[in-house]
Structures are given as structure tokens and as C-alpha cells.
C-alpha atoms as a PDB file:
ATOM      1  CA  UNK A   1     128.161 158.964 -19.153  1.00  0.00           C
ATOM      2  CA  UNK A   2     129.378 162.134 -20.724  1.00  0.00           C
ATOM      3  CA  UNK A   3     129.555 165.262 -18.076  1.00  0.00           C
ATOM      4  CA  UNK A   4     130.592 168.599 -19.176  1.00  0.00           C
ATOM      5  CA  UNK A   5     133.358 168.138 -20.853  1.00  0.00           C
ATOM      6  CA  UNK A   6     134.483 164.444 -19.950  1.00  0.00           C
ATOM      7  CA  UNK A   7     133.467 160.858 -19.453  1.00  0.00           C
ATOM      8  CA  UNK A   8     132.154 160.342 -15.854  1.00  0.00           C
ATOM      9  CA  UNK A   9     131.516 156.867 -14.032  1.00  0.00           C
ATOM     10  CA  UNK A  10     129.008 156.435 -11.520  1.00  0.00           C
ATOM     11  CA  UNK A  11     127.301 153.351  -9.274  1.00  0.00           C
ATOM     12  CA  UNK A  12     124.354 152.312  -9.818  1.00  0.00           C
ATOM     13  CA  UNK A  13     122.147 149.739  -8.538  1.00  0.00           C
ATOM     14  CA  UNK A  14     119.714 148.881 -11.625  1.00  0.00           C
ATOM     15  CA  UNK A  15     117.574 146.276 -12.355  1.00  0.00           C
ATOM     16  CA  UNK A  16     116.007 144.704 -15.882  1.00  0.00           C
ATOM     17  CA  UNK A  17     112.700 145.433 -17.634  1.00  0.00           C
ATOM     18  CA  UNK A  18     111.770 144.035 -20.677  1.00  0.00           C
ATOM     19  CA  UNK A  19     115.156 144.240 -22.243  1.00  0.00           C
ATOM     20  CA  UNK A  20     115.984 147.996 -20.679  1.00  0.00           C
ATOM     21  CA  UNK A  21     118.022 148.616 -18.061  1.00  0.00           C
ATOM     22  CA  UNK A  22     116.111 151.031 -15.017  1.00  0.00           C
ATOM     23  CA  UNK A  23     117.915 152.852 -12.160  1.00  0.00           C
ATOM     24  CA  UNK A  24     116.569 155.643  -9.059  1.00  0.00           C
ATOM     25  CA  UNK A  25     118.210 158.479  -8.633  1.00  0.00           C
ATOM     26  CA  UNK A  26     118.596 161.846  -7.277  1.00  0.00           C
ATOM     27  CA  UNK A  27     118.960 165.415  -8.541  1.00  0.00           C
ATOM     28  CA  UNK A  28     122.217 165.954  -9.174  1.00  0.00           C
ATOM     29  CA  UNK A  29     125.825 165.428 -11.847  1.00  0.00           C
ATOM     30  CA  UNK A  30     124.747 161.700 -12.383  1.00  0.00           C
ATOM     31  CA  UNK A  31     121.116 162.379 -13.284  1.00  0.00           C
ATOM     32  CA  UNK A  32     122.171 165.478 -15.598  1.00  0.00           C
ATOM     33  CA  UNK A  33     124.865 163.526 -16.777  1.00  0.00           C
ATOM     34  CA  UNK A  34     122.355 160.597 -17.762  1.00  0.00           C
ATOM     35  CA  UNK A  35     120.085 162.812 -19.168  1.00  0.00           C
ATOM     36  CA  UNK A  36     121.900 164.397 -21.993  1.00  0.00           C
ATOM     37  CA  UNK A  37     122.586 164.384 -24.808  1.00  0.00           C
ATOM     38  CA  UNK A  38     125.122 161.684 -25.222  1.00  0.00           C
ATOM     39  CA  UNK A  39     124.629 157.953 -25.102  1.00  0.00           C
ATOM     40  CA  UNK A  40     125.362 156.422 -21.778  1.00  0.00           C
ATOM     41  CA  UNK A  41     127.565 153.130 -20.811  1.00  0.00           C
ATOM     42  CA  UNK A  42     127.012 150.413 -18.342  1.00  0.00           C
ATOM     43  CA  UNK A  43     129.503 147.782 -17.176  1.00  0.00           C
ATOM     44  CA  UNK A  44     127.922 144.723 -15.322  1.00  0.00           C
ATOM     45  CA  UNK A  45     130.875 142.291 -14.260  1.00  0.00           C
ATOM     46  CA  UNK A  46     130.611 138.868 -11.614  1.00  0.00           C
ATOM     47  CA  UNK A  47     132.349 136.181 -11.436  1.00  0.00           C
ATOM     48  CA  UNK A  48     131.668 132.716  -9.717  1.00  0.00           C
ATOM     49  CA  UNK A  49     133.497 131.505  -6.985  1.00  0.00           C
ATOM     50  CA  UNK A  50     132.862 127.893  -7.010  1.00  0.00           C
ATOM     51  CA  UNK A  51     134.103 127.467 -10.589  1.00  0.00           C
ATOM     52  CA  UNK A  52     135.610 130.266 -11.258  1.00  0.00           C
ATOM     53  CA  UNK A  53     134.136 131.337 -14.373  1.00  0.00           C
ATOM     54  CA  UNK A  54     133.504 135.394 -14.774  1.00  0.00           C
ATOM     55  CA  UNK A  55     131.489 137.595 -17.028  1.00  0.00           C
ATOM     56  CA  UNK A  56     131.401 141.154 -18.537  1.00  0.00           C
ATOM     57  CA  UNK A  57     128.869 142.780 -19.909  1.00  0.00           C
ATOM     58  CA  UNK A  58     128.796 146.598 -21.273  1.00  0.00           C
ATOM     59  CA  UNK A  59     125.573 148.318 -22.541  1.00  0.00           C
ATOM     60  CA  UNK A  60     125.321 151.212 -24.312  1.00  0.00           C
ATOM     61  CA  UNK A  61     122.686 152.897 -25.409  1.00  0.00           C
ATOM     62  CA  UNK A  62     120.251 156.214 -24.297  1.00  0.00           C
ATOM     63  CA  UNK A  63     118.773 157.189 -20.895  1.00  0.00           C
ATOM     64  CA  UNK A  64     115.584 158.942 -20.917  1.00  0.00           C
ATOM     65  CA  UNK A  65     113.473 159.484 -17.479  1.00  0.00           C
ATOM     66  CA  UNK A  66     110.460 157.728 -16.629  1.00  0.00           C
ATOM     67  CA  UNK A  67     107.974 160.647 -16.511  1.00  0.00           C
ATOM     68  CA  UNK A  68     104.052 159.304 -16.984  1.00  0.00           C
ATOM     69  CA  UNK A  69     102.095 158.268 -13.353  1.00  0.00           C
ATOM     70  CA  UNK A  70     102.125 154.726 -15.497  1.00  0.00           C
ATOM     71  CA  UNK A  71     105.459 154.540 -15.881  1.00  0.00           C
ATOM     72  CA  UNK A  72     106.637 155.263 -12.247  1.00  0.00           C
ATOM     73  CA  UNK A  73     103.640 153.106 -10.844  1.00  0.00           C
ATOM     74  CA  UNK A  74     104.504 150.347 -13.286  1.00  0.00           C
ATOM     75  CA  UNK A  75     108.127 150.871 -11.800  1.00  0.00           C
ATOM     76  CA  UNK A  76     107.473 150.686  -8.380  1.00  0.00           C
ATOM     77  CA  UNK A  77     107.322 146.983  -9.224  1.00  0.00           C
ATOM     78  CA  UNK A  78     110.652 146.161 -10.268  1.00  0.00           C
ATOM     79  CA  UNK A  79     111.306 146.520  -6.285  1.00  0.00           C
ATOM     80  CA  UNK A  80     114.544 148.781  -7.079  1.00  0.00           C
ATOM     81  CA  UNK A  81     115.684 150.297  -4.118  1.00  0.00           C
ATOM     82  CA  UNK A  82     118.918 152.286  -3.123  1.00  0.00           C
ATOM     83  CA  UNK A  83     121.869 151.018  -1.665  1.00  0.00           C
ATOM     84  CA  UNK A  84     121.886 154.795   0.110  1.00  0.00           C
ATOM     85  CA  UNK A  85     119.598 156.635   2.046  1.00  0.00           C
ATOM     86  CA  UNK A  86     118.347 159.785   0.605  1.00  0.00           C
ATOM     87  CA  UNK A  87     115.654 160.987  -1.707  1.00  0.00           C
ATOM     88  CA  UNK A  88     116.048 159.584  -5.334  1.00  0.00           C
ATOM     89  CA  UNK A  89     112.801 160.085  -6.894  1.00  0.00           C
ATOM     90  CA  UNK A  90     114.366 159.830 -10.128  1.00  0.00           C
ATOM     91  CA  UNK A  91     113.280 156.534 -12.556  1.00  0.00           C
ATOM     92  CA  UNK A  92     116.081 156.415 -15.754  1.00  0.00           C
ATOM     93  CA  UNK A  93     115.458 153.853 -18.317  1.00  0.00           C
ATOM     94  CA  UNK A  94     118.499 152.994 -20.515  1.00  0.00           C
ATOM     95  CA  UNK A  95     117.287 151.452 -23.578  1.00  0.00           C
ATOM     96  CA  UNK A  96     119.969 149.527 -25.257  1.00  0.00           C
ATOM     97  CA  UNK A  97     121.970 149.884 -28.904  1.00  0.00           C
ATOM     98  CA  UNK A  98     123.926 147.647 -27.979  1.00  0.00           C
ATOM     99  CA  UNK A  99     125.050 144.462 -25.867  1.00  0.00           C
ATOM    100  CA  UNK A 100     128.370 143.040 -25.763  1.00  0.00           C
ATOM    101  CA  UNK A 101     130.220 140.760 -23.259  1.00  0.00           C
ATOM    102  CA  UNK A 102     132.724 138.010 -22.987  1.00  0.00           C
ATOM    103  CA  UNK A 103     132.896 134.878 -19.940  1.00  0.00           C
ATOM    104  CA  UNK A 104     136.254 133.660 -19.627  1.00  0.00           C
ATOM    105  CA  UNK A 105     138.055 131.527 -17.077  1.00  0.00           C
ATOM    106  CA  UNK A 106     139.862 133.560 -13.963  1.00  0.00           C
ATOM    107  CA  UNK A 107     143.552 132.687 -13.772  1.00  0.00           C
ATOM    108  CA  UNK A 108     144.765 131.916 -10.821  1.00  0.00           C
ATOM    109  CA  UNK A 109     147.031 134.667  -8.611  1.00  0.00           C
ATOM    110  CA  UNK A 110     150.104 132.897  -8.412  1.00  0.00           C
ATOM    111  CA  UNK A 111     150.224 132.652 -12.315  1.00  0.00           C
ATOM    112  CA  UNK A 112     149.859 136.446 -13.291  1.00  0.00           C
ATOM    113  CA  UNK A 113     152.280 137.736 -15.137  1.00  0.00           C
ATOM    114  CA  UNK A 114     153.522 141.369 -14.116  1.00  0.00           C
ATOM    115  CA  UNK A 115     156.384 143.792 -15.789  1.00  0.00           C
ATOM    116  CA  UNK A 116     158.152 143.105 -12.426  1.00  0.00           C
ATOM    117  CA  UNK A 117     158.488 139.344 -12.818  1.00  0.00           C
ATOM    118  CA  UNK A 118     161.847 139.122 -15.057  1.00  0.00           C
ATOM    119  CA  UNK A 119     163.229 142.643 -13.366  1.00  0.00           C
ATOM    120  CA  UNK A 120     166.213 142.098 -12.270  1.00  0.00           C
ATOM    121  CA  UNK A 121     166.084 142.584  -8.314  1.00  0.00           C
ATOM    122  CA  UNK A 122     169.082 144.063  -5.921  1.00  0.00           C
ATOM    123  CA  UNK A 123     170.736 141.344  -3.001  1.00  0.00           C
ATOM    124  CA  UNK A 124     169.172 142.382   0.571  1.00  0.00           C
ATOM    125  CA  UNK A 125     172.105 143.120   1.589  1.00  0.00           C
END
């Protein structure tokens, strides 16, 4: 999201409702930051350990705050709870523009390529 004068990244844990992304929070940089006037970004990336397929996915699109008693009752049933003690009584809905992402094999450790493989190294000695 966009804070002051530059772009800002924050956690979040978030769940889905009907195609909109939700997430609590508290007072504070994140929630002003959400609640501006600029779109707002999400990465969501995983990847699957048995076979070793991953995913990324980036929504953007604009966060508004879930203000009506319906809303925040109706959200109290997406069981979305912080990772962090403290007081977020804060409900932000991003509703998306748009939805990319890509899946793509992982490849394995020992066959990265890094500026440092053809260097030229010194002797030990």
C-alpha cells in the first residue's frame, strides 16, 4: 500500500469472501495506509512440498472498511483471527481490479545459477 510518500508492505492474515479479500486490523500506519487513497496490493505465494509445484498470486485493487453492524456481524463468520495479540477491531475489505498469478515448477538448489558460479576464485593457499 501507498504510505506518505512511498510504497509500504505489511502482513496480513486475510481470508476470502465472495471474491474480496477481508483482513482485522488495528489503528495505526497499515490501516491508514489501507485506507487511502491509493489502490492497495496483495501477494499470496505457497508452494507444495510433495511435488514441488508453487504459486503466486498478486491482487490489486481498493480497501474500504467494513463499517455497518451487518457487515462486521456478517464478518465475524469468516472466523479471521490474528496471528498477534492485541486489539484489531478493524474489518478491511479489498475488492479486486485485478487478479494475476503464475504456478511454475521449483528448481532444485543445486541447479541455481548465481553471478558467482563462473567467477573466477583465488587458490586457498
Amino acid at each position: 500500500m501507498w504510505v506518505e510518500d512511498h510504497p509500504d508492505i505489511f502482513p496480513l492474515n486475510y481470508t476470502v469472501d465472495h471474491g474480496t479479500l477481508v483482513f482485522r486490523t488495528a489503528e495505526g500506519t497499515k490501516l491508514g495506509g489501507a485506507l487511502g487513497e491509493s489502490p492497495v496490493a496483495l501477494e499470496a505465494d505457497g508452494v507444495d512440498a510433495a511435488s514441488g509445484m508453487a504459486w503466486s498470486v498478486v491482487v490489486k485493487g481498493k480497501a474500504a472498511a467494513l463499517k455497518s453492524t451487518e457487515e462486521i456481524l456478517d464478518s465475524a463468520s469468516l472466523y479471521l483471527f490474528p496471528w498477534q495479540a492485541g486489539q484489531k477491531d478493524h474489518f478491511v475489505r479489498i475488492t479486486p481490479d485485478s487478479v494475476t498469478g503464475r504456478r511454475f515448477k521449483v528448481t532444485p538448489p543445486l541447479t541455481w545459477w548465481t553471478q558467482l558460479s563462473g567467477a573466477v576464485r583465488s587458490s586457498p593457499e
